[in-house]
C-alpha atoms as a PDB file:
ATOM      1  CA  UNK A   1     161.303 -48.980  -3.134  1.00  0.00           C
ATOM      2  CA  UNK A   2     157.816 -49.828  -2.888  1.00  0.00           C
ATOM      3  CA  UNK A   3     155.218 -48.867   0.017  1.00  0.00           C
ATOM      4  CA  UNK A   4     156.660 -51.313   2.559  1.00  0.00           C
ATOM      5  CA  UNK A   5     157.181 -48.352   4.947  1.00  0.00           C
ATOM      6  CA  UNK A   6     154.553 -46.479   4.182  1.00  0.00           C
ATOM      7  CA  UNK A   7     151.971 -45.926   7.035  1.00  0.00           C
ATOM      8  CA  UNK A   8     148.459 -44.747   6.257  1.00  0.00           C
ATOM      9  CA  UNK A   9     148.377 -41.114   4.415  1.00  0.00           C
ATOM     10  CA  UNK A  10     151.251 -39.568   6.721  1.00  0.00           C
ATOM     11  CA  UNK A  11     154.756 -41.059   8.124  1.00  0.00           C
ATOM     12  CA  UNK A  12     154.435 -41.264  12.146  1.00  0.00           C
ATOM     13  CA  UNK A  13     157.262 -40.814  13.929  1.00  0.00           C
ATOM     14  CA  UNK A  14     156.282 -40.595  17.175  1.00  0.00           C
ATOM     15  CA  UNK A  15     156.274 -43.788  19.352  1.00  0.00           C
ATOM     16  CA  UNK A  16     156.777 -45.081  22.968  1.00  0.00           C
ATOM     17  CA  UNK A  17     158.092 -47.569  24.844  1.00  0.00           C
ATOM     18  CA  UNK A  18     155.669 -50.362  25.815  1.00  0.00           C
ATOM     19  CA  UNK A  19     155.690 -54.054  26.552  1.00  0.00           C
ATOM     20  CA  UNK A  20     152.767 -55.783  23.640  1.00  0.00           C
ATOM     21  CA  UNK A  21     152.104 -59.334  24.859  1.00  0.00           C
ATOM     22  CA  UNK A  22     155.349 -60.123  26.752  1.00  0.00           C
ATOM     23  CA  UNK A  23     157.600 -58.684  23.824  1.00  0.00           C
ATOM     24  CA  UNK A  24     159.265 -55.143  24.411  1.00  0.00           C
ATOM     25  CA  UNK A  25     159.116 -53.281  21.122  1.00  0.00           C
ATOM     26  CA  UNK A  26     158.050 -49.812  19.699  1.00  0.00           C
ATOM     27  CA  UNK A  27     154.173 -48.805  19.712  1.00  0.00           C
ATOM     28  CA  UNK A  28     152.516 -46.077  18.143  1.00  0.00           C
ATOM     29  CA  UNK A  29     150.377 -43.876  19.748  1.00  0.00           C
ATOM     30  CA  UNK A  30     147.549 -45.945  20.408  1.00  0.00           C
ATOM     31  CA  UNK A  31     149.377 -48.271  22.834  1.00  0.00           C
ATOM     32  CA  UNK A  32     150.890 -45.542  24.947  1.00  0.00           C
ATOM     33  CA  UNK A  33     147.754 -45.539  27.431  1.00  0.00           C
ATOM     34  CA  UNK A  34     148.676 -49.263  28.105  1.00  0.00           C
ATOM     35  CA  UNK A  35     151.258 -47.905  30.150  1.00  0.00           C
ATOM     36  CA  UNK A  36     149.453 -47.169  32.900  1.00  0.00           C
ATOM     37  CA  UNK A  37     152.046 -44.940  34.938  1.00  0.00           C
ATOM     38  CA  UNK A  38     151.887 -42.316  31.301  1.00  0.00           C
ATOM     39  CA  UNK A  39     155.935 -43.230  31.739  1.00  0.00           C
ATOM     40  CA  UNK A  40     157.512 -44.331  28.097  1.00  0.00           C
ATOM     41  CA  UNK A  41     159.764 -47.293  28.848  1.00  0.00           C
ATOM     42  CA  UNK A  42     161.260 -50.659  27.462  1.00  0.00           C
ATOM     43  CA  UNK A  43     162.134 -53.667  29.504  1.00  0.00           C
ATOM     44  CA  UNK A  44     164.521 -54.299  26.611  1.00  0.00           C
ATOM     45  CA  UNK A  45     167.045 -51.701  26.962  1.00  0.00           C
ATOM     46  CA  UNK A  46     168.621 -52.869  24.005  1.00  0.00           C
ATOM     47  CA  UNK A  47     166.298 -50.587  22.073  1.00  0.00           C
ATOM     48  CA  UNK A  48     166.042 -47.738  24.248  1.00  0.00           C
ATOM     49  CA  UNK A  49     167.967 -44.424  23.720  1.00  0.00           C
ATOM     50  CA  UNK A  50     170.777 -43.831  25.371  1.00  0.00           C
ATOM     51  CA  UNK A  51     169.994 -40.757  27.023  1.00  0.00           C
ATOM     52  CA  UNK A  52     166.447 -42.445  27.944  1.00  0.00           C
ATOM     53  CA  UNK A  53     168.687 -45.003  30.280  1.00  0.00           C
ATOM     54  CA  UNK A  54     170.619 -41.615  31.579  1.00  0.00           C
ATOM     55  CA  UNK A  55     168.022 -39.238  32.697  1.00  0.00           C
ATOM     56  CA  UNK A  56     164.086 -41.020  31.988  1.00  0.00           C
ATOM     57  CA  UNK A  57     163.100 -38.200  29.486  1.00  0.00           C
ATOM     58  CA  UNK A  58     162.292 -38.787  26.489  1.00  0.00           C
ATOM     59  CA  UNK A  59     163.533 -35.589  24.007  1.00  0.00           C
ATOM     60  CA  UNK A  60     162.705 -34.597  20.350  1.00  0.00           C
ATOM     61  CA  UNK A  61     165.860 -36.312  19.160  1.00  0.00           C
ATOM     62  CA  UNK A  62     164.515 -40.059  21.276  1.00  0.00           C
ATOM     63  CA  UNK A  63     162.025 -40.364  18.893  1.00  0.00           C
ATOM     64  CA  UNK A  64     164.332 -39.752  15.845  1.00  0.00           C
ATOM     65  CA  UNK A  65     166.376 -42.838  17.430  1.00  0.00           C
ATOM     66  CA  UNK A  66     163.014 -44.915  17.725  1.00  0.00           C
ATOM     67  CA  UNK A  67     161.616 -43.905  13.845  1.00  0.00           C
ATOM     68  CA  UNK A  68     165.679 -46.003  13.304  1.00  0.00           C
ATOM     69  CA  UNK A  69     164.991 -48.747  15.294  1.00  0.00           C
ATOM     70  CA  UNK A  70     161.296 -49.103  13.544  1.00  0.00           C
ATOM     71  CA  UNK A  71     162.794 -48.631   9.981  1.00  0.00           C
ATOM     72  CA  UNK A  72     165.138 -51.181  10.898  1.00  0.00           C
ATOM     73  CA  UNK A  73     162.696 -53.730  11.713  1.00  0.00           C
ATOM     74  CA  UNK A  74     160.734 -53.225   8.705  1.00  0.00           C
ATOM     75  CA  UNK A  75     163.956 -53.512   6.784  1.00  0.00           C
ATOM     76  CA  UNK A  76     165.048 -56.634   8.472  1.00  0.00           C
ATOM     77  CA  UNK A  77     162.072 -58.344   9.124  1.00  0.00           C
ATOM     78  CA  UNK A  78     163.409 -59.055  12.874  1.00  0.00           C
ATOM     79  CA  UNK A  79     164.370 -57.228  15.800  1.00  0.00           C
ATOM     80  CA  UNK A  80     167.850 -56.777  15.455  1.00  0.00           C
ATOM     81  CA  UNK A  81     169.384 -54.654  18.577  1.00  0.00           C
ATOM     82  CA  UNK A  82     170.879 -51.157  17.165  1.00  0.00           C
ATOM     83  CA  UNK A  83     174.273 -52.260  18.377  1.00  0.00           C
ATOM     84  CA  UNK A  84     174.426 -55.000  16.408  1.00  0.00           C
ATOM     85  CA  UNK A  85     172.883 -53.678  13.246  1.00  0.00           C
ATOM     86  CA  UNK A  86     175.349 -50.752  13.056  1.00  0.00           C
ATOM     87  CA  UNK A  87     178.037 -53.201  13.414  1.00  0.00           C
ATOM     88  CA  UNK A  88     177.260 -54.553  10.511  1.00  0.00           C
ATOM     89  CA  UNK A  89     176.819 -51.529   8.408  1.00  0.00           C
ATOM     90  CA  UNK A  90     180.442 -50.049   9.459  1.00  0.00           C
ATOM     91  CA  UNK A  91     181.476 -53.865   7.941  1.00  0.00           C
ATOM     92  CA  UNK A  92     179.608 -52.570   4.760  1.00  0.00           C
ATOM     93  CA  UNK A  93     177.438 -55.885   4.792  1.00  0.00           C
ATOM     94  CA  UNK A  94     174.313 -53.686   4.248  1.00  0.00           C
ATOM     95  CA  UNK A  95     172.439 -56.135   2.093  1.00  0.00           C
ATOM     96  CA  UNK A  96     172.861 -58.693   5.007  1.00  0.00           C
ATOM     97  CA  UNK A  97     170.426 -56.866   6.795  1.00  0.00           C
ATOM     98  CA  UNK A  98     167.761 -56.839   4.653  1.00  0.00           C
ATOM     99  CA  UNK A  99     164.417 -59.726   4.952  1.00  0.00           C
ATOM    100  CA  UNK A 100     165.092 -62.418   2.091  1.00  0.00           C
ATOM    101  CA  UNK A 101     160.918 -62.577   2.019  1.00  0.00           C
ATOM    102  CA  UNK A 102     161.671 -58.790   0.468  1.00  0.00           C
ATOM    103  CA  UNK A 103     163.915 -60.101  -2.050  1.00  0.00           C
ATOM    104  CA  UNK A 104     163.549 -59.066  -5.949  1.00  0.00           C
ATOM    105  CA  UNK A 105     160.987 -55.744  -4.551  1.00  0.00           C
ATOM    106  CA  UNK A 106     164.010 -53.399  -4.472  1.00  0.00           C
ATOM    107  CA  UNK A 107     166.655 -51.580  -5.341  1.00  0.00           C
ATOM    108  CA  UNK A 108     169.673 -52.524  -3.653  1.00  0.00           C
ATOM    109  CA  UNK A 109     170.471 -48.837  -3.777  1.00  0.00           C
ATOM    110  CA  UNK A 110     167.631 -47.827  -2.382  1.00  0.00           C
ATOM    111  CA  UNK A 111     167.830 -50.417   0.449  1.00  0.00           C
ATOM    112  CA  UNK A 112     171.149 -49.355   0.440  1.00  0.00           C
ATOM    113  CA  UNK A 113     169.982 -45.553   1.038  1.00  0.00           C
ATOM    114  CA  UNK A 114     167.645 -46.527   3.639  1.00  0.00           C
ATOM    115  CA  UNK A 115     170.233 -48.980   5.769  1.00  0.00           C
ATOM    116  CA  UNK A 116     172.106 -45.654   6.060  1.00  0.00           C
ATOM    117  CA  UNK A 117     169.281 -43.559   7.067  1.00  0.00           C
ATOM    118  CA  UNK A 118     168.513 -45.779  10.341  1.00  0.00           C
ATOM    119  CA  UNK A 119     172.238 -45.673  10.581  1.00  0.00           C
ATOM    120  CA  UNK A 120     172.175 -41.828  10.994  1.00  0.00           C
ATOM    121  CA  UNK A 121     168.692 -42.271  13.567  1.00  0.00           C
ATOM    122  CA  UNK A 122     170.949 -44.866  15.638  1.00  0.00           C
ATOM    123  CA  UNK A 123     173.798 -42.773  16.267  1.00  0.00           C
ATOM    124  CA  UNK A 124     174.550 -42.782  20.049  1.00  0.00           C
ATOM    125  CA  UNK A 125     174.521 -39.034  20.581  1.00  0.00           C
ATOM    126  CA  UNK A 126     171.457 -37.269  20.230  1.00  0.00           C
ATOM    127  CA  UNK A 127     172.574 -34.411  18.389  1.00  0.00           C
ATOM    128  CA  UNK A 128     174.352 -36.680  15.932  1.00  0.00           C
ATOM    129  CA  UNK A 129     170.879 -37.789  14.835  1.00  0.00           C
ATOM    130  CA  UNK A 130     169.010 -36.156  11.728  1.00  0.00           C
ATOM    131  CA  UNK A 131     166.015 -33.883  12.507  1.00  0.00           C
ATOM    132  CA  UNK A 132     162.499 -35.145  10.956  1.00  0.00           C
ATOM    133  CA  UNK A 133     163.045 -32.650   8.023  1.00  0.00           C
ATOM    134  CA  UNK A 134     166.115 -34.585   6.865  1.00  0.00           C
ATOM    135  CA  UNK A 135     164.073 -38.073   7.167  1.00  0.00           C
ATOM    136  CA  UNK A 136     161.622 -36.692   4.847  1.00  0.00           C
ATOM    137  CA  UNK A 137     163.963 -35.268   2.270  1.00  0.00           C
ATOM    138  CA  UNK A 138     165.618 -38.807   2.482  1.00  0.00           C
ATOM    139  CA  UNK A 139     162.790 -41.317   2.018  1.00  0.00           C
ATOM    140  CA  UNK A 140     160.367 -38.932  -0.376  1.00  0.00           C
ATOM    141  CA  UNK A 141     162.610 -39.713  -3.223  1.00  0.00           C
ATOM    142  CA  UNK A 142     162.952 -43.771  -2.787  1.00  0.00           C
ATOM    143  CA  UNK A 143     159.146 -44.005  -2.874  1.00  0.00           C
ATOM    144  CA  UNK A 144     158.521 -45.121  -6.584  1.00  0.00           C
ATOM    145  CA  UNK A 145     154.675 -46.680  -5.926  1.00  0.00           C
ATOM    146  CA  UNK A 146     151.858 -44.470  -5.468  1.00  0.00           C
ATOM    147  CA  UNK A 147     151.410 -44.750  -1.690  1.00  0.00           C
ATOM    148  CA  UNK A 148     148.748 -46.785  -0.033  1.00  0.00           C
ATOM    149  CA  UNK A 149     147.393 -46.969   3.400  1.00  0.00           C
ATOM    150  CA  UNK A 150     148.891 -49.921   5.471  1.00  0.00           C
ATOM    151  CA  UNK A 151     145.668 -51.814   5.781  1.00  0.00           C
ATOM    152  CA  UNK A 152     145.157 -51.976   2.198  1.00  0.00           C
ATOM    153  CA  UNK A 153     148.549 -53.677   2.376  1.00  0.00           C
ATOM    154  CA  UNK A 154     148.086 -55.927   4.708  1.00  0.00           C
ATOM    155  CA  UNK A 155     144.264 -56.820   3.447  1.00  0.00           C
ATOM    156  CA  UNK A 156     142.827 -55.679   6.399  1.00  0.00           C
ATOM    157  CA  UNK A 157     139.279 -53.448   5.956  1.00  0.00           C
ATOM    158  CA  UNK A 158     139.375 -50.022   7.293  1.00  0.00           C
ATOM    159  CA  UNK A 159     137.021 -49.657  10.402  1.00  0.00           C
ATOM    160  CA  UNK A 160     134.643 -46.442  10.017  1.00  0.00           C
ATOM    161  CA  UNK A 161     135.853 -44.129  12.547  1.00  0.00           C
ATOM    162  CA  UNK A 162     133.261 -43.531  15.473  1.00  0.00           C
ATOM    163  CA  UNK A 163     133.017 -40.052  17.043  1.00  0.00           C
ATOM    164  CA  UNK A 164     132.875 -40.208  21.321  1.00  0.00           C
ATOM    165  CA  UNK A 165     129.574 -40.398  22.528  1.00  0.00           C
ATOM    166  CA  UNK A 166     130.373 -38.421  25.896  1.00  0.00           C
ATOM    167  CA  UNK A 167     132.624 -35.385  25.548  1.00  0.00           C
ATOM    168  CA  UNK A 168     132.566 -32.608  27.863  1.00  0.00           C
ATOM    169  CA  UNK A 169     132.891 -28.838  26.858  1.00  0.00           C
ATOM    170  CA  UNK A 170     136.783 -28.992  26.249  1.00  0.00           C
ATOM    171  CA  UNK A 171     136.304 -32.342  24.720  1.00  0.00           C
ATOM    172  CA  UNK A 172     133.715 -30.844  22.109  1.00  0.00           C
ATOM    173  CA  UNK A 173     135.975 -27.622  21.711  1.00  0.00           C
ATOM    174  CA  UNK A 174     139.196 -30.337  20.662  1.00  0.00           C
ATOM    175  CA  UNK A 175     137.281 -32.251  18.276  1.00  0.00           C
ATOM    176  CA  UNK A 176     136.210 -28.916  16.240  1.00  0.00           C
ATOM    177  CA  UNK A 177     139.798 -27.385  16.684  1.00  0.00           C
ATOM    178  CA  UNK A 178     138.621 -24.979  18.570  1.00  0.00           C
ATOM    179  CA  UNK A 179     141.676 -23.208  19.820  1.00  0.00           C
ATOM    180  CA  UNK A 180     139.869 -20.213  21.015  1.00  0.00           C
ATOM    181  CA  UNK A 181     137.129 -22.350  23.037  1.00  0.00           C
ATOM    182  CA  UNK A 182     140.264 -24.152  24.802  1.00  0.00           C
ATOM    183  CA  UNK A 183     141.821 -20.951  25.878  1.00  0.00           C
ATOM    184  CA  UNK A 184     138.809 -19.759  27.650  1.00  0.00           C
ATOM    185  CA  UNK A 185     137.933 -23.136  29.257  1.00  0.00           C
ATOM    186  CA  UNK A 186     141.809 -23.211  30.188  1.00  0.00           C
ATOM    187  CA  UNK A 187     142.473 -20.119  32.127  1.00  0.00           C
ATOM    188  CA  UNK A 188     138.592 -20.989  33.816  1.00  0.00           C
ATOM    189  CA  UNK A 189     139.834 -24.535  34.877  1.00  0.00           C
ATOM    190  CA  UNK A 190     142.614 -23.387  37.116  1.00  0.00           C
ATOM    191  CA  UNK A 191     145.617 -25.440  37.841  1.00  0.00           C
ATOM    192  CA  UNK A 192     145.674 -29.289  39.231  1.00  0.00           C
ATOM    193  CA  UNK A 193     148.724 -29.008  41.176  1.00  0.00           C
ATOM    194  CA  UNK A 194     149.938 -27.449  44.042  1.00  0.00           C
ATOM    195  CA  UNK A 195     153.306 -27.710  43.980  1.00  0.00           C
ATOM    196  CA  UNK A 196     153.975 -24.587  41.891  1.00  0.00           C
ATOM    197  CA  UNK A 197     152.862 -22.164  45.045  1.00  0.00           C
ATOM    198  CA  UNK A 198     156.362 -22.026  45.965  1.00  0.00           C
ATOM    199  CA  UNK A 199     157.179 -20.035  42.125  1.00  0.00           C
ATOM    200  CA  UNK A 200     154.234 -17.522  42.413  1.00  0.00           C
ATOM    201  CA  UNK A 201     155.906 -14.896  40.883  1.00  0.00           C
ATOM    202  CA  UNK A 202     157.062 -16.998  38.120  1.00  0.00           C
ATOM    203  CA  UNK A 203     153.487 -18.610  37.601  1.00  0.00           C
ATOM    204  CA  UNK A 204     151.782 -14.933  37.943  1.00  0.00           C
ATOM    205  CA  UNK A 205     153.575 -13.902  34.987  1.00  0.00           C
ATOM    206  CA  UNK A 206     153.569 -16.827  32.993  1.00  0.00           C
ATOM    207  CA  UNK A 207     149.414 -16.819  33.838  1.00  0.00           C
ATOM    208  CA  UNK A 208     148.816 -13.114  33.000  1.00  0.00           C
ATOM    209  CA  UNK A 209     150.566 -13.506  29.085  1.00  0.00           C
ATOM    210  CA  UNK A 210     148.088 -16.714  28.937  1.00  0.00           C
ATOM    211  CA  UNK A 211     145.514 -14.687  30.113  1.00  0.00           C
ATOM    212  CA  UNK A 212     146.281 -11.740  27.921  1.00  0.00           C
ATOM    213  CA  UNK A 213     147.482 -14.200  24.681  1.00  0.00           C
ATOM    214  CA  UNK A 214     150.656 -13.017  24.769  1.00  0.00           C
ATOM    215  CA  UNK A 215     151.896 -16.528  23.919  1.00  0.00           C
ATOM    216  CA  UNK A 216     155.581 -15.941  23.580  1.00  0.00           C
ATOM    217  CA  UNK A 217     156.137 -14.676  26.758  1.00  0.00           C
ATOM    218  CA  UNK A 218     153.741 -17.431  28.502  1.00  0.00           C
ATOM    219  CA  UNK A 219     156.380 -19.629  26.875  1.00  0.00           C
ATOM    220  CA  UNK A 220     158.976 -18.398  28.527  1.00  0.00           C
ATOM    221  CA  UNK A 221     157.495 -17.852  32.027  1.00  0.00           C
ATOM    222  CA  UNK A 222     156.481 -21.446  31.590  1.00  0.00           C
ATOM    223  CA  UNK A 223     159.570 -22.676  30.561  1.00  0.00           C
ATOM    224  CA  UNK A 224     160.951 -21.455  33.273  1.00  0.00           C
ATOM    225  CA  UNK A 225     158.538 -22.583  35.726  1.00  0.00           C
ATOM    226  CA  UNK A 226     159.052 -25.961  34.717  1.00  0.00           C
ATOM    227  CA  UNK A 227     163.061 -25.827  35.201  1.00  0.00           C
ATOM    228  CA  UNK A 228     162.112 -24.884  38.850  1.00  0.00           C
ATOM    229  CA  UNK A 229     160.087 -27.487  39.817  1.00  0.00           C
ATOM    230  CA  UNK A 230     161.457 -30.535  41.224  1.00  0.00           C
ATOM    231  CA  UNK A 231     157.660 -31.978  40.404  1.00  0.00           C
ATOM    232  CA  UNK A 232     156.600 -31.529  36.417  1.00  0.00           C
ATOM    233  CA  UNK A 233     152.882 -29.674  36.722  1.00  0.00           C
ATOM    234  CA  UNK A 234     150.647 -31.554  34.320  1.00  0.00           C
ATOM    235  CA  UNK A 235     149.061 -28.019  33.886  1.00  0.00           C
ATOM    236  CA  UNK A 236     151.899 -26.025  33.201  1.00  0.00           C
ATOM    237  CA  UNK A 237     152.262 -28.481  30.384  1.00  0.00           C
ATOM    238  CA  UNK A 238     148.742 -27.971  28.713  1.00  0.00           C
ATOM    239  CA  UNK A 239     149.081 -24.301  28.933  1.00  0.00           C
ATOM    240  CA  UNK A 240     152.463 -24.212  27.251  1.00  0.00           C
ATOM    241  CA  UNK A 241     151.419 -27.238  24.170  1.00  0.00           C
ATOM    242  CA  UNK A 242     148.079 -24.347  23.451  1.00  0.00           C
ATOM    243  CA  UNK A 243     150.560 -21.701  23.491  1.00  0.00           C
ATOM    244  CA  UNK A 244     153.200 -23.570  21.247  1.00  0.00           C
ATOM    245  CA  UNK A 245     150.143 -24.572  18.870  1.00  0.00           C
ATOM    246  CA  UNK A 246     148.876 -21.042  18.789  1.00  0.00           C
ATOM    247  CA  UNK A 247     152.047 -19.904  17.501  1.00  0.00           C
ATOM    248  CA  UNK A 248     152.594 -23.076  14.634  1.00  0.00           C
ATOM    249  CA  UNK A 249     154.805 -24.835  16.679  1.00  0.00           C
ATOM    250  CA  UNK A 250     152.513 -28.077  16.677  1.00  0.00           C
ATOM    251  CA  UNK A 251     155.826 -30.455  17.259  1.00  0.00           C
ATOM    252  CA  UNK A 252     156.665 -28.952  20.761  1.00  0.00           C
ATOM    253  CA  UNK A 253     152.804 -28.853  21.646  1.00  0.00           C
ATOM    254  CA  UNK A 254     152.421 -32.310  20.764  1.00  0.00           C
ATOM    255  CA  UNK A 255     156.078 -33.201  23.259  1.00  0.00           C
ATOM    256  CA  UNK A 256     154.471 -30.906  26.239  1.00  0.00           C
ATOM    257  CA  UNK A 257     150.963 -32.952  26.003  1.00  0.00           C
ATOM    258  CA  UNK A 258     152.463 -36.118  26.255  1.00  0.00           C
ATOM    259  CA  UNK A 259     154.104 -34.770  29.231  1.00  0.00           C
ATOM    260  CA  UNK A 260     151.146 -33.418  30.547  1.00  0.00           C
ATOM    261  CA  UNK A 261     149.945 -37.123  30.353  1.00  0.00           C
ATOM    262  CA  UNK A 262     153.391 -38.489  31.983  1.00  0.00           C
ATOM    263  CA  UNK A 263     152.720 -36.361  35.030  1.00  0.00           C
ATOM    264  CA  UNK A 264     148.825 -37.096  34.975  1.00  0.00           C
ATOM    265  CA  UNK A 265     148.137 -40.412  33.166  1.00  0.00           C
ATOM    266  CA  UNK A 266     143.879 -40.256  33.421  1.00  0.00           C
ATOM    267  CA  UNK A 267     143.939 -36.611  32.662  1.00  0.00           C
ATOM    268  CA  UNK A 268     141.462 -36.203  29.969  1.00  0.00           C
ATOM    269  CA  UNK A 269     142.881 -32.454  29.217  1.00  0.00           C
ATOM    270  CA  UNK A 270     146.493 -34.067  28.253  1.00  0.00           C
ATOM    271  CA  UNK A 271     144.754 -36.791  25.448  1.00  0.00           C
ATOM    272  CA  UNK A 272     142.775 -33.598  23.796  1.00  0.00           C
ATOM    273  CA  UNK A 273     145.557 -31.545  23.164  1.00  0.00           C
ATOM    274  CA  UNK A 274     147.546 -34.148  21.912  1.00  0.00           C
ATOM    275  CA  UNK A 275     144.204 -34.717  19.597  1.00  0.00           C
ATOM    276  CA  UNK A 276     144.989 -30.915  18.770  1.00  0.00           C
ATOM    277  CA  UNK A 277     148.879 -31.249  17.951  1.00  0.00           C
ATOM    278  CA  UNK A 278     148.321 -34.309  16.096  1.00  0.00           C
ATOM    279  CA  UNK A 279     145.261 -32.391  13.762  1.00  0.00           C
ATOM    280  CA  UNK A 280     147.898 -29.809  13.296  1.00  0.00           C
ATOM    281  CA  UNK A 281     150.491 -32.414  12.374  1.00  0.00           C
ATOM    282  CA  UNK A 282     148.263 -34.229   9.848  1.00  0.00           C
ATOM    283  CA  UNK A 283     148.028 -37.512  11.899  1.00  0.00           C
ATOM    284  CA  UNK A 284     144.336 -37.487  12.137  1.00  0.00           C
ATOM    285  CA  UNK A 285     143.752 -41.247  12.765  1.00  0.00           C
ATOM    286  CA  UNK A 286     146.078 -40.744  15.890  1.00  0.00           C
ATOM    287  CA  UNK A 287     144.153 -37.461  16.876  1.00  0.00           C
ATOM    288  CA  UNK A 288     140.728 -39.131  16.776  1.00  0.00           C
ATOM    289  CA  UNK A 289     142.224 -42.068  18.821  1.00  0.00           C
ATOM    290  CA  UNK A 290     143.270 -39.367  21.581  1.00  0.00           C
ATOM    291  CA  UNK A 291     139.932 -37.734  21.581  1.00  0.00           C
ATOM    292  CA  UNK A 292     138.440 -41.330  21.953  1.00  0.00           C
ATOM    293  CA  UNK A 293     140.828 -42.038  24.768  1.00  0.00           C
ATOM    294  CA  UNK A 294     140.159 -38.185  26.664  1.00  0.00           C
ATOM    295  CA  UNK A 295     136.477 -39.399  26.270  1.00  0.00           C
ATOM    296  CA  UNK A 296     136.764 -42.391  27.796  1.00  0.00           C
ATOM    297  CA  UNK A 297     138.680 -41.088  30.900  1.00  0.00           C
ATOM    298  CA  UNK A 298     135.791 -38.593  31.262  1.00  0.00           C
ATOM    299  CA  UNK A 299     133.372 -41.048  31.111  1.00  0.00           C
ATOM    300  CA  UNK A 300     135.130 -42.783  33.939  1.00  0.00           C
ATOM    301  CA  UNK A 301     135.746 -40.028  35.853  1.00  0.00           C
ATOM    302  CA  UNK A 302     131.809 -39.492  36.021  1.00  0.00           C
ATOM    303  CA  UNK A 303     130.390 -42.686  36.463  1.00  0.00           C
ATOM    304  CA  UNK A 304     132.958 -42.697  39.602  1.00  0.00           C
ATOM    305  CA  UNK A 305     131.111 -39.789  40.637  1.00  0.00           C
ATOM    306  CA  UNK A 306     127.792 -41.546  40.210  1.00  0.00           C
ATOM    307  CA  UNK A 307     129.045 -44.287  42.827  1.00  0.00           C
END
């Protein structure tokens, strides 16, 4: 195949649920702050996971089923609802899917190959779904051009990429990866919400391993803090995505600071650690455009204190 799914220096599979100029599709990153309630959604539900339309949560396996709908588009050149498409692929009329402005710059087997793969990301069950190691393993091989960034592609030039002029002490300690910095500006800050009073004990604990950097075990007393609460704690949420990163676990830091952002949408704290679990991921682009957006909220914030 050649590089018409590649996307800048590293695949992203993480996207939400936004409506772009009156036409629900898939965003990246970048666009979730357009949703102004930090909720991912689609006024289309013909491309929204089914468990999204069952509970409103979006889960690890979601954005394996959104990476399928986004490989399918590219494929097809169209939005083609997941339904539909996999109807056609049990009728093994794979090459019907395919854009005929693509024509003669493949491999039918390895459009073939790739059909199949958003296939798997579209099946209706979550845990029928591959995990992102599998789409990895699966699309490495079919990538026979050396790969090059999407706006070379598309002819676009590549804008230089302009550091925040107004970051506060947690903002500075994000950009620099600072992990240590965090933790102590963290446990200073305190917690947003109230709502947890009523799990002290649970909190106590769950604030003493932060405190101490016992990071497992603030894990746990987190995670069970937030199975108690009938209202998510945007804090909670920050502490656990440090204490996931501190531990390599960048993927389930990167899930608890978009919550964190879900329960608080103008929360500067919940764009800076995704900037961290994105750094950690290798999406820097996407990092710097969350330490931009933290920034900016910041910058509001105090110029509403200046009124």
């Amino acid at each position: 195949m050649n590089s018409m799914y590649s996307l800048d220096s590293k695949p992203n599979y993480y996207y939400s649920y936004c409506l772009l100029d009156g036409d629900p599709r898939l965003s990246s990153f970048g666009l979730m702050k357009n949703s102004r309630d930090g909720k991912s959604y689609s006024t289309n539900l013909a491309y929204t996971p089914p468990e999204f339309l069952r509970t409103g949560r979006v889960i690890p396996e979601s954005v394996i089923y959104s990476y399928g709908t986004v490989l399918l588009d590219l494929l097809s050149g169209k939005h083609i609802p997941p339904s539909h498409a996999l109807d056609v692929i049990r009728g093994k009329n794979l090459l019907l899917l395919m854009d005929s402005s693509l024509e003669g710059q493949y491999a039918n087997e390895d459009a073939t190959q790739l059909v199949e793969l958003a296939s798997k990301c579209l099946q209706y069950e979550a845990k029928d779904r591959p995990d992102v190691k599998f789409l990895l393993s699966a699309v490495a091989p079919l990538q026979k051009q050396t790969e090059v960034a999407s706006h070379v592609l598309m002819g676009l030039s590549k804008a230089p990429v302009v550091l925040p002029t107004m970051l506060s002490s947690l903002g500075k300690a994000c950009a620099r990866m600072d992990l240590t910095a965090v933790h102590d500006i963290l446990l200073k800050t305190g917690y947003k919400d109230e709502e947890v009073q009523d799990m002290l004990n649970t909190k106590k604990f769950g604030d003493i391993a932060f405190r101490d950097k016992d990071f497992k075990n603030a894990i746990e007393y987190y995670s069970k803090l937030v199975s108690m609460m009938s209202v998510p704690s945007g804090t909670v949420f920050v502490r656990r995505a440090l204490s996931y990163l501190m531990i390599e676990q960048a993927e389930l830091a990167l899930r608890d600071a978009m919550q964190a952002q879900v329960c608080l949408p103008e929360w500067p704290t919940a764009f800076y650690m995704q900037a961290l679990a994105l750094n950690k991921l290798g999406m820097e682009t996407d990092a710097q455009d969350m330490l931009n957006d933290g920034a900016s909220f910041e910058a509001k914030k105090q110029n509403s204190w200046r009124i």
